[in-house]
C-alpha atoms as a PDB file:
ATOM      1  CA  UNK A   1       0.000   0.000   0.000  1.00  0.00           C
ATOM      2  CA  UNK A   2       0.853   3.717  -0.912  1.00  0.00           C
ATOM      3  CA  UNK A   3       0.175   6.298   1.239  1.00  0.00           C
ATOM      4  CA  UNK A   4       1.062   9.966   1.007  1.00  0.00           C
ATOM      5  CA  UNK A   5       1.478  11.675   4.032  1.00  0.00           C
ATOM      6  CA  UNK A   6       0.976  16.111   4.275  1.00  0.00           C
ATOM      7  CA  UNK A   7       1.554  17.907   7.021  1.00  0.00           C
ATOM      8  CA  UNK A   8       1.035  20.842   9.188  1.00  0.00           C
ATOM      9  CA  UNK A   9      -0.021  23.217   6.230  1.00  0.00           C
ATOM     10  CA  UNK A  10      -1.434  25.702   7.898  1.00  0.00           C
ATOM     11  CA  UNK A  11      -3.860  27.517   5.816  1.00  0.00           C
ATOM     12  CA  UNK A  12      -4.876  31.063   6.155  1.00  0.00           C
ATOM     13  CA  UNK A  13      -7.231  33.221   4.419  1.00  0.00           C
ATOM     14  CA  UNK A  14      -6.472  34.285   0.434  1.00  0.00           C
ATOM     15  CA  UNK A  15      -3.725  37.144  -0.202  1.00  0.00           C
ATOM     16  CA  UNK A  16      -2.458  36.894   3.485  1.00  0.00           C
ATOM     17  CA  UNK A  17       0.780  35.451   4.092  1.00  0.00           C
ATOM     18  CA  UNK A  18       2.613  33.369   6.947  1.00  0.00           C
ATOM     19  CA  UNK A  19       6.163  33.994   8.079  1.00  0.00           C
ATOM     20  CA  UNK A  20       6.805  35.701   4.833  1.00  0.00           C
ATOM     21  CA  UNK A  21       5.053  33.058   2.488  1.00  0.00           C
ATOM     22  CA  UNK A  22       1.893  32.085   0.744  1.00  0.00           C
ATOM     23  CA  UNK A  23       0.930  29.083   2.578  1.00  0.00           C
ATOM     24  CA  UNK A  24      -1.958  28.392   0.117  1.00  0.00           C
ATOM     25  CA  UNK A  25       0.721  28.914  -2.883  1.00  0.00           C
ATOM     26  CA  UNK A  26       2.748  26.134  -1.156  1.00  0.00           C
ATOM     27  CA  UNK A  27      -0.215  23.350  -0.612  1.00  0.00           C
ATOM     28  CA  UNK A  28      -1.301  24.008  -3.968  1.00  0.00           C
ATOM     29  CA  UNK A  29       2.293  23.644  -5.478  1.00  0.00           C
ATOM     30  CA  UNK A  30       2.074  20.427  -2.722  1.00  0.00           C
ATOM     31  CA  UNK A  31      -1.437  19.108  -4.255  1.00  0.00           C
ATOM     32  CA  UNK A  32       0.235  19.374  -7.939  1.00  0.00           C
ATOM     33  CA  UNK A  33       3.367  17.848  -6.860  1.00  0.00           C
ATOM     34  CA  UNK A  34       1.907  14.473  -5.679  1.00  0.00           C
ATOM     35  CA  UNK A  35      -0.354  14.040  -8.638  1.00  0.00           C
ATOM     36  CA  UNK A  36       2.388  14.261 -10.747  1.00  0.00           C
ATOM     37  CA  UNK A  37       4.628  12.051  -9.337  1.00  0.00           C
ATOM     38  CA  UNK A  38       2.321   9.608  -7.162  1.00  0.00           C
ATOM     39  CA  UNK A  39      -0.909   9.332  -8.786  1.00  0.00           C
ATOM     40  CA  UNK A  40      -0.578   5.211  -7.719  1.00  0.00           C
ATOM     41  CA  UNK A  41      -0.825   6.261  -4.346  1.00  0.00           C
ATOM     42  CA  UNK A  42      -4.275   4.562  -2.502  1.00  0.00           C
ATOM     43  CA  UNK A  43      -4.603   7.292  -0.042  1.00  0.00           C
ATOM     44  CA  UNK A  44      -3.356  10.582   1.093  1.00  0.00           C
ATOM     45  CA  UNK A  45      -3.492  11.427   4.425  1.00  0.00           C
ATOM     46  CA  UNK A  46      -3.025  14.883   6.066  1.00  0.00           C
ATOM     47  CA  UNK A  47      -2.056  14.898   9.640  1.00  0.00           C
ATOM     48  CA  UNK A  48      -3.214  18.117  11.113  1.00  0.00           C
ATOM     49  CA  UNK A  49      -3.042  22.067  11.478  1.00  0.00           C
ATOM     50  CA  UNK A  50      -5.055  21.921   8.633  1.00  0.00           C
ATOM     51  CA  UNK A  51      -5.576  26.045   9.258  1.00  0.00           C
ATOM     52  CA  UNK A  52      -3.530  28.884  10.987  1.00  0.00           C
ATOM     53  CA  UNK A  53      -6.170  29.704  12.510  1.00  0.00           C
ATOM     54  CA  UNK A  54      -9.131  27.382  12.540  1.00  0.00           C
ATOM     55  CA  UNK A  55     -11.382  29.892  10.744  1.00  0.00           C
ATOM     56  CA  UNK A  56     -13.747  28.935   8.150  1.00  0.00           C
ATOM     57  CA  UNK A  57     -12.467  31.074   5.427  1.00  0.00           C
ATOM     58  CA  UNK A  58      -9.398  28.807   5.119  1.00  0.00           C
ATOM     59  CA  UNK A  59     -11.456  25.563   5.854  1.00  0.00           C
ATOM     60  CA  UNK A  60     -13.378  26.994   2.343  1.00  0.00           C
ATOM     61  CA  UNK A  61      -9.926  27.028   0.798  1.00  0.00           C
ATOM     62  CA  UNK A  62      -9.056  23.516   2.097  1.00  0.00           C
ATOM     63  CA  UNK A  63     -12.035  22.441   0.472  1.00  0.00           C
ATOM     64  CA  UNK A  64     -11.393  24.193  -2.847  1.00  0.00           C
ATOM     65  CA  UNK A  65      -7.862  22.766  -2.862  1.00  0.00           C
ATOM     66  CA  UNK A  66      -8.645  19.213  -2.208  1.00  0.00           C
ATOM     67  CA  UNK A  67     -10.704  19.607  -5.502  1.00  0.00           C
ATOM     68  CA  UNK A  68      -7.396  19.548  -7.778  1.00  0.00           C
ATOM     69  CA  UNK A  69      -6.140  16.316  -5.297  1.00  0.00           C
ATOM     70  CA  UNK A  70      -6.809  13.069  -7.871  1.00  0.00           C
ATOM     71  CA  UNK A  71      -5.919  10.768  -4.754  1.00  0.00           C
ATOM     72  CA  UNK A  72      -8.558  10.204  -1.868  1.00  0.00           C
ATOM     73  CA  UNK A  73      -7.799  11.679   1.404  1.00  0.00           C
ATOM     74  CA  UNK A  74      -8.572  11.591   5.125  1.00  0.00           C
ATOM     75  CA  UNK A  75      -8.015  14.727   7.280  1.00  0.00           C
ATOM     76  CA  UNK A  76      -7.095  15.098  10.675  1.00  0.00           C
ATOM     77  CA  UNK A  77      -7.294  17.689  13.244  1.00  0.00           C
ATOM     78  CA  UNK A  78      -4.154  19.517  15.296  1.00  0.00           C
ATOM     79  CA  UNK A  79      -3.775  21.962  17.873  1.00  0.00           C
ATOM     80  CA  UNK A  80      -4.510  25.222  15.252  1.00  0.00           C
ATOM     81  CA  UNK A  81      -7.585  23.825  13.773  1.00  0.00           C
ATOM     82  CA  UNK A  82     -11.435  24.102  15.590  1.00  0.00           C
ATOM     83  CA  UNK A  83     -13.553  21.118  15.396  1.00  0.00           C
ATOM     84  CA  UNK A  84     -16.878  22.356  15.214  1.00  0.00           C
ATOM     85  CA  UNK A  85     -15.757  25.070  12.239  1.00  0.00           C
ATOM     86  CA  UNK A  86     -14.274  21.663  10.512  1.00  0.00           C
ATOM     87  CA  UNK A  87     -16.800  20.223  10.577  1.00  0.00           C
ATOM     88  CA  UNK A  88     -19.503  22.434   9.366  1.00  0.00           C
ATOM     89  CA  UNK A  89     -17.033  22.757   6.019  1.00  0.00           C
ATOM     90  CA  UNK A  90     -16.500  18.924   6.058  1.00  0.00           C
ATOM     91  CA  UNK A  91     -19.775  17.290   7.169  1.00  0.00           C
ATOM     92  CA  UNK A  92     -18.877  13.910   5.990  1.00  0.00           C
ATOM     93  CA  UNK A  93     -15.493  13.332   7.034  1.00  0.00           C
ATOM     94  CA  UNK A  94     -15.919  10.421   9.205  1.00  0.00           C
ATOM     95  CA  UNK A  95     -16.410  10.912  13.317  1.00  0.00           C
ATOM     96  CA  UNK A  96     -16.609   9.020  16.177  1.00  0.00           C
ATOM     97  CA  UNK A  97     -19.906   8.722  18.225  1.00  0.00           C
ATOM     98  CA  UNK A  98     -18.571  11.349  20.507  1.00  0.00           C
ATOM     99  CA  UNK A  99     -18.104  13.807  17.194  1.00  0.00           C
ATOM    100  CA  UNK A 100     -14.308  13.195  17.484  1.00  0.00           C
ATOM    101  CA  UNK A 101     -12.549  12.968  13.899  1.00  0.00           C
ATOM    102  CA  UNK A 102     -11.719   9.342  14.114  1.00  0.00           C
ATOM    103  CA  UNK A 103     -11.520   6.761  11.978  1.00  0.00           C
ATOM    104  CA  UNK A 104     -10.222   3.607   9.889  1.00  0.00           C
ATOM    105  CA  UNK A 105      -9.135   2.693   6.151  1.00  0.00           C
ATOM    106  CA  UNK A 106      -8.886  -1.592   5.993  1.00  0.00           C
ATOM    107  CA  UNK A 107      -7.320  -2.404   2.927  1.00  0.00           C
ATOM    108  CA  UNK A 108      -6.849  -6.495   2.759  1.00  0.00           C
ATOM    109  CA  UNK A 109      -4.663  -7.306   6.128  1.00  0.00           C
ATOM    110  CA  UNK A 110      -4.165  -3.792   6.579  1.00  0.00           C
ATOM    111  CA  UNK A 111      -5.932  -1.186   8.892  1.00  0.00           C
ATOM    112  CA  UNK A 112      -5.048   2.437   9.003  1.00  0.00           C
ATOM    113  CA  UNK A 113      -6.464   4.091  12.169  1.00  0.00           C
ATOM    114  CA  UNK A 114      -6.725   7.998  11.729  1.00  0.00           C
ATOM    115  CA  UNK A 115      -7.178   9.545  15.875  1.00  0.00           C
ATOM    116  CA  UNK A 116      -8.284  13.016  16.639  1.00  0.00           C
ATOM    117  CA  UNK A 117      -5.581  14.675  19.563  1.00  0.00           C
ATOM    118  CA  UNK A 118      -6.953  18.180  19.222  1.00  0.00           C
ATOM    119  CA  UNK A 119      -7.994  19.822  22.571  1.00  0.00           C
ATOM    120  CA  UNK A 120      -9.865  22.681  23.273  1.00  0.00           C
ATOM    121  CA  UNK A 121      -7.823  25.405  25.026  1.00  0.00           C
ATOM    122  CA  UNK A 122      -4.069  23.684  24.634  1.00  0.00           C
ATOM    123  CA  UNK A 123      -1.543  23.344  22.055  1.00  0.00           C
ATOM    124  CA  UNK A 124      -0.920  19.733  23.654  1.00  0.00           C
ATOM    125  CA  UNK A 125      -2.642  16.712  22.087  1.00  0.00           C
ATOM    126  CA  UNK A 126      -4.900  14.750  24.369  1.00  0.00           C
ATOM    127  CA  UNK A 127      -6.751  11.325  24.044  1.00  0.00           C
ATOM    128  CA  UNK A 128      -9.427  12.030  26.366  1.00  0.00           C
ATOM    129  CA  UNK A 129     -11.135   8.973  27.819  1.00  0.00           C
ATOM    130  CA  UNK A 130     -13.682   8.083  25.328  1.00  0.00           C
ATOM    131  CA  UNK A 131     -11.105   8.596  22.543  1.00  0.00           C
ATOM    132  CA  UNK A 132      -9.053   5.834  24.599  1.00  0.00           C
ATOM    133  CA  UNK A 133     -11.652   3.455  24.574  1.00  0.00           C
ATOM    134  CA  UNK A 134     -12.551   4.301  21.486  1.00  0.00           C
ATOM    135  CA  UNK A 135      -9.072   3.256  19.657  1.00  0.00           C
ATOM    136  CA  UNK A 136      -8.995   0.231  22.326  1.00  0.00           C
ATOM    137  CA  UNK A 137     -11.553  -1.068  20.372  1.00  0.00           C
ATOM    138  CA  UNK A 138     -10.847  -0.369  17.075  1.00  0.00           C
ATOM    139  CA  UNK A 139      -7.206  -2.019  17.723  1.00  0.00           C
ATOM    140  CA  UNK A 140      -9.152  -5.493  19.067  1.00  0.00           C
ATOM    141  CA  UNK A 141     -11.443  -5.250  15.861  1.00  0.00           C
ATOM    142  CA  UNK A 142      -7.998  -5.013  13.843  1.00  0.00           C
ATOM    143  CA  UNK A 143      -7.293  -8.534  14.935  1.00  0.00           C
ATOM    144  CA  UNK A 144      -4.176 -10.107  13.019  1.00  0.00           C
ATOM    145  CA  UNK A 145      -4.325  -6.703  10.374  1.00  0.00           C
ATOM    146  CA  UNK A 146      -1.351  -5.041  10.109  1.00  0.00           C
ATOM    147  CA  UNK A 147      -2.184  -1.532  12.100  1.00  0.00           C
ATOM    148  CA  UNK A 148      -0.141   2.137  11.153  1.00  0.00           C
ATOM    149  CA  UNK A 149      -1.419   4.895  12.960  1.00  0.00           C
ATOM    150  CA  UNK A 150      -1.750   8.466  12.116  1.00  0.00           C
ATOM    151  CA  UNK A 151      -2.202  11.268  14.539  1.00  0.00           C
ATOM    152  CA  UNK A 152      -1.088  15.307  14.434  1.00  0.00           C
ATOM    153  CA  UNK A 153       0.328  14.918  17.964  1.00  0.00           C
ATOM    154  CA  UNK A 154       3.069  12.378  18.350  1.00  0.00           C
ATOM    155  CA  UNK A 155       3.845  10.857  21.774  1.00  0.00           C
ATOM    156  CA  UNK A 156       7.645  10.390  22.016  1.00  0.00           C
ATOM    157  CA  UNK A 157       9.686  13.130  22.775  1.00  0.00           C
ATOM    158  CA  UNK A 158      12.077  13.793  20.317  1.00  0.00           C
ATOM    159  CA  UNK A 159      15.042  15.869  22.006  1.00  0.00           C
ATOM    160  CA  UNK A 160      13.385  18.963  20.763  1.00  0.00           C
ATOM    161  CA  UNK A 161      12.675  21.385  23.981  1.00  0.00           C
ATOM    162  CA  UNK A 162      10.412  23.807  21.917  1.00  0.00           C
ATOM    163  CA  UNK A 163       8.035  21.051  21.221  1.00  0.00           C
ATOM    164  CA  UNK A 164       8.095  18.092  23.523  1.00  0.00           C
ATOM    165  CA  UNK A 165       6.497  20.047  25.907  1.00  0.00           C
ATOM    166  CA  UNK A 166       3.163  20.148  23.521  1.00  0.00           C
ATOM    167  CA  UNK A 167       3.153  16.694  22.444  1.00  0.00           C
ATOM    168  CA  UNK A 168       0.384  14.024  23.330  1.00  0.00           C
ATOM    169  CA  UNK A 169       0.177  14.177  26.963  1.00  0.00           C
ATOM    170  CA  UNK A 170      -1.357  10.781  27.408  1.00  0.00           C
ATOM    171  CA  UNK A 171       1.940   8.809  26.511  1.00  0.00           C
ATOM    172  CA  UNK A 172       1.773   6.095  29.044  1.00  0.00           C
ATOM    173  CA  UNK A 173      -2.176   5.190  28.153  1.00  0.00           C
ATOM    174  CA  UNK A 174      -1.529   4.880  24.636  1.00  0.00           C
ATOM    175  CA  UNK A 175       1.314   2.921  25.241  1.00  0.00           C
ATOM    176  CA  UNK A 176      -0.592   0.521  27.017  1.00  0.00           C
ATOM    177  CA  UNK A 177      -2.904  -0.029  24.420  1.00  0.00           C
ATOM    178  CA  UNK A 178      -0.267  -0.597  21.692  1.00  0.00           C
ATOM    179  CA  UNK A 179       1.426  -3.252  23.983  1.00  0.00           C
ATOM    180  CA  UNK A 180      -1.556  -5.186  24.755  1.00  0.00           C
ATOM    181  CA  UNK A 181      -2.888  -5.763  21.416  1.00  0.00           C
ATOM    182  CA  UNK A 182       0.298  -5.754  19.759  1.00  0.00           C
ATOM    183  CA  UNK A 183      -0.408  -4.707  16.007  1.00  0.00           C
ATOM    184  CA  UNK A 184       0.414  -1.449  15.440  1.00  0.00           C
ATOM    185  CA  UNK A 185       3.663  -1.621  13.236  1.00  0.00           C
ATOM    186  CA  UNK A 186       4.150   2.022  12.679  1.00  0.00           C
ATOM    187  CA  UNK A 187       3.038   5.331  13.915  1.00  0.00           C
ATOM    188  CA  UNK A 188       3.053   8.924  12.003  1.00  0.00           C
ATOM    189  CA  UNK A 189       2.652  11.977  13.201  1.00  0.00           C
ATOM    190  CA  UNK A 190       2.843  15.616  12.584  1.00  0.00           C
ATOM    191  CA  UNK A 191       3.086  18.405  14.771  1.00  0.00           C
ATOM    192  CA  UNK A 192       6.895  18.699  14.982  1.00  0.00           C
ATOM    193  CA  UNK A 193       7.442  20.251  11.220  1.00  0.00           C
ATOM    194  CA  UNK A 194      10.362  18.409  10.959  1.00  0.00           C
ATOM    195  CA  UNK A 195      11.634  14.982   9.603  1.00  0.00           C
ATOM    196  CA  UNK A 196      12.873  12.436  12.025  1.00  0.00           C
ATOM    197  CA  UNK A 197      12.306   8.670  13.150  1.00  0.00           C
ATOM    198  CA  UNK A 198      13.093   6.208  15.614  1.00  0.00           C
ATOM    199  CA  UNK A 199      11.328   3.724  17.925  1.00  0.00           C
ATOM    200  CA  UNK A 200       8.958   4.121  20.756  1.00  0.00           C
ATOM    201  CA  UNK A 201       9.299   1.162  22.857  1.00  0.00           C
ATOM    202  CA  UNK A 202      10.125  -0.567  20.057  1.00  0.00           C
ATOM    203  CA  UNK A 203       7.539   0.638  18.148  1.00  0.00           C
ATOM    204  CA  UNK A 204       8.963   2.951  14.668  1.00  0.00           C
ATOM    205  CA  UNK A 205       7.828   6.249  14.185  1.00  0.00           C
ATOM    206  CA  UNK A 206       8.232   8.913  11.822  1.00  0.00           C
ATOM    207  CA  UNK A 207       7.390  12.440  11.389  1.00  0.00           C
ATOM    208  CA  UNK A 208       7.339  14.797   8.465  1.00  0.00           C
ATOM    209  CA  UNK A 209       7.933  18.378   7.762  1.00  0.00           C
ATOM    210  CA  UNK A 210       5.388  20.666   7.205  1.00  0.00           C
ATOM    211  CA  UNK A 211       4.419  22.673   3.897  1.00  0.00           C
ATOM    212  CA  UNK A 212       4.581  26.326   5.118  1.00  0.00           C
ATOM    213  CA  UNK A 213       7.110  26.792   7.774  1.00  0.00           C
ATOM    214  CA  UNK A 214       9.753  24.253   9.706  1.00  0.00           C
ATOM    215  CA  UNK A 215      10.756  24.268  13.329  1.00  0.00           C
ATOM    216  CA  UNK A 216      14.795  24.882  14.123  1.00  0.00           C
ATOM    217  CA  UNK A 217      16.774  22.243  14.912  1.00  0.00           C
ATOM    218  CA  UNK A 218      17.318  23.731  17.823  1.00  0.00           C
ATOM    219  CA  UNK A 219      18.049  21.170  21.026  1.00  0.00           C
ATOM    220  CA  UNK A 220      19.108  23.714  23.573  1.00  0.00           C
ATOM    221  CA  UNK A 221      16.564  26.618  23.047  1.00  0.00           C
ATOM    222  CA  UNK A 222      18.546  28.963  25.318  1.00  0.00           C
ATOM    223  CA  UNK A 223      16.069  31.579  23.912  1.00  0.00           C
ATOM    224  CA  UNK A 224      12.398  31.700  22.029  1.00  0.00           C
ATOM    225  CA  UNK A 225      11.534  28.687  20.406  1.00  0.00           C
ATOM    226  CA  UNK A 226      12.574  29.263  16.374  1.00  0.00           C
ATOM    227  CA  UNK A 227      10.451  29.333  13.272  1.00  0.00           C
ATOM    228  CA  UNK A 228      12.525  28.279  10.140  1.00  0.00           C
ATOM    229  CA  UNK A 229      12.087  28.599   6.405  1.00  0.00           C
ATOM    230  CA  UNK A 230      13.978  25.148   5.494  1.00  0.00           C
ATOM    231  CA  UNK A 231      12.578  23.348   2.243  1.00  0.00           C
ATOM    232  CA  UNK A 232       8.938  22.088   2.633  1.00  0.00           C
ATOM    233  CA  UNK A 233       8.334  18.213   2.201  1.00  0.00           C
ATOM    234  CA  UNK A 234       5.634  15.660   2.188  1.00  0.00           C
ATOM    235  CA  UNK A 235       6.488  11.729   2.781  1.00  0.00           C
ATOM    236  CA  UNK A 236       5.604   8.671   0.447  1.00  0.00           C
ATOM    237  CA  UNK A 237       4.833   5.711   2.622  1.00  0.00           C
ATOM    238  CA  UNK A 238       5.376   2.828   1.251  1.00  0.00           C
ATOM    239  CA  UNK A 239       3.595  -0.007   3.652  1.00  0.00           C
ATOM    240  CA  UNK A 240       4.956  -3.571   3.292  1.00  0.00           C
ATOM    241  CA  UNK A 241       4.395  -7.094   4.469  1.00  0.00           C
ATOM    242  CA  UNK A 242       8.382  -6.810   4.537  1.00  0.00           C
ATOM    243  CA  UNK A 243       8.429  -3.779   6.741  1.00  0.00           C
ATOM    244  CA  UNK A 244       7.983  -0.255   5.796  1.00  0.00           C
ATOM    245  CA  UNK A 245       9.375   2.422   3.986  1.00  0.00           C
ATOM    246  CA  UNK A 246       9.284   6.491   4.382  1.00  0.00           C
ATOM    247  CA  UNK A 247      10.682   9.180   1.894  1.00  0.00           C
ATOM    248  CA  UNK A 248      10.593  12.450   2.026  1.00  0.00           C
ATOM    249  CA  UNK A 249       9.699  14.319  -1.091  1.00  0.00           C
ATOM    250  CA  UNK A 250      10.937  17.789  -1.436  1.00  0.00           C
ATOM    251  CA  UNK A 251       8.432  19.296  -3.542  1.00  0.00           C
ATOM    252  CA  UNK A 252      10.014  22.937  -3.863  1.00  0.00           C
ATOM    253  CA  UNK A 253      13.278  21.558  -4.510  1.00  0.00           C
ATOM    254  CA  UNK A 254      15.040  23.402  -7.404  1.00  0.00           C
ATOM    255  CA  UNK A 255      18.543  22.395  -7.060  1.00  0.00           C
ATOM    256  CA  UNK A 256      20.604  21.303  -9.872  1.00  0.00           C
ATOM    257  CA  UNK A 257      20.628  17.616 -11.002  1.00  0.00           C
ATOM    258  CA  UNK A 258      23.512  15.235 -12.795  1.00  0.00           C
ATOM    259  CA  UNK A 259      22.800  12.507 -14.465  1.00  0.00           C
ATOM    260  CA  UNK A 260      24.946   9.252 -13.212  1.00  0.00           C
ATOM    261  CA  UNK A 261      25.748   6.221 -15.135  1.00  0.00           C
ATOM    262  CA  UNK A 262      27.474   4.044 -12.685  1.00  0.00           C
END
């Protein structure tokens, strides 16, 4: 399976621009990217801060965007987006029964499992009880399926002091879930606006930049936590019985090329 993976894109009303850029330029340019280069992909999924802002104005521009997108897609919600606004521009995206933007893709032995970690009133992600028990059971329906799991808010920390300190705050619950049923291969996040990967408790992880702005690689932040203007990316998941594989395409990338012939 094929899965594009967008990030942190952070939409904000026509003509207006964020940290010195067009932010709606850059999904666009994003959108046009992957359907050039990955129109085999099954699904695209975009993992949060959908908006700047969580106004509806750039929820209409979402919407208008997605139109040029030839892949399906399944959003998610992070800590800049508003539920309720989302949902009045995306009525059937799916939800919960507690109106939380949750949900599954199976495809054969394979289960993707989409959470919501946006809280009112915080820039931390939270899995509130009923979103616990909700992904407890969807993980025991999974069975013997092969389970990656998307989220905006990831919960490792990742060395990074400027944004550790907003990342899912119910580490140890989740982590209990993912060791007792003991199918989730993979987890991808958002949130961070940066590439990097690892394991969490043995479990591998990635995250991906965003397509606005990056945060600096800063693991010391002696002062204010950075915003950065490093090349925008989206990843190409590539989801295996053999294991998995992430790449990061650079979709702005102009740099020169040189053909090799070994």
């Amino acid at each position: 399976m094929k899965v594009i993976q967008i990030t942190d894109i952070h939409l904000v009303p026509d003509g207006n621009l964020l940290f010195g850029e067009d932010s709606v330029t850059r999904f666009r340019t994003c959108i046009a990217h992957v359907n050039e280069h990955h129109p085999d992909a099954d699904l695209c999924v975009i993992t949060g801060d959908l908006t700047h802002d969580g106004d509806e104005a750039s929820y209409r521009i979402l919407a208008d965007c997605l139109k040029e997108l030839k892949l399906p897609v399944r959003l998610l919600l992070g800590n800049h987006d508003e539920r309720p606004v989302f949902r009045s521009i995306f009525p059937d995206m799916p939800v919960d029964e507690h109106g939380f933007i949750q949900g599954v893709h199976d495809a054969g032995d394979t289960r993707l499992v989409f959470l919501d970690t946006k809280e009112v009133g915080t820039h931390e992600g939270r899995l509130c009880a009923d979103r616990l028990a909700w992904l407890d059971r969807t993980l025991a329906e999974a069975g013997e399926r092969s389970v990656y799991l998307f989220s905006h808010h990831p919960p490792f920390e990742l060395d990074l002091p400027s944004m550790d300190w907003i990342r899912l705050r119910e580490e140890a619950d989740l982590r209990a879930l993912v060791k007792q049923h003991g199918n989730v291969r993979y987890m991808f996040s958002g949130h961070v606006h940066r590439p990097s990967g690892g394991t969490w408790y043995g479990t591998p992880f990635a995250t991906v930049p965003g397509t606005n702005h990056q945060h600096a690689l800063d693991f010391a932040l002696t002062g204010p936590a950075t915003t950065s203007m490093e090349p925008p990316a989206y990843a190409v998941l590539s989801l295996r019985d053999a294991g998995v594989v992430v790449h990061y395409h650079a979709f702005m990338d102009k740099s020169q090329q040189f053909p090799y012939y070994g």
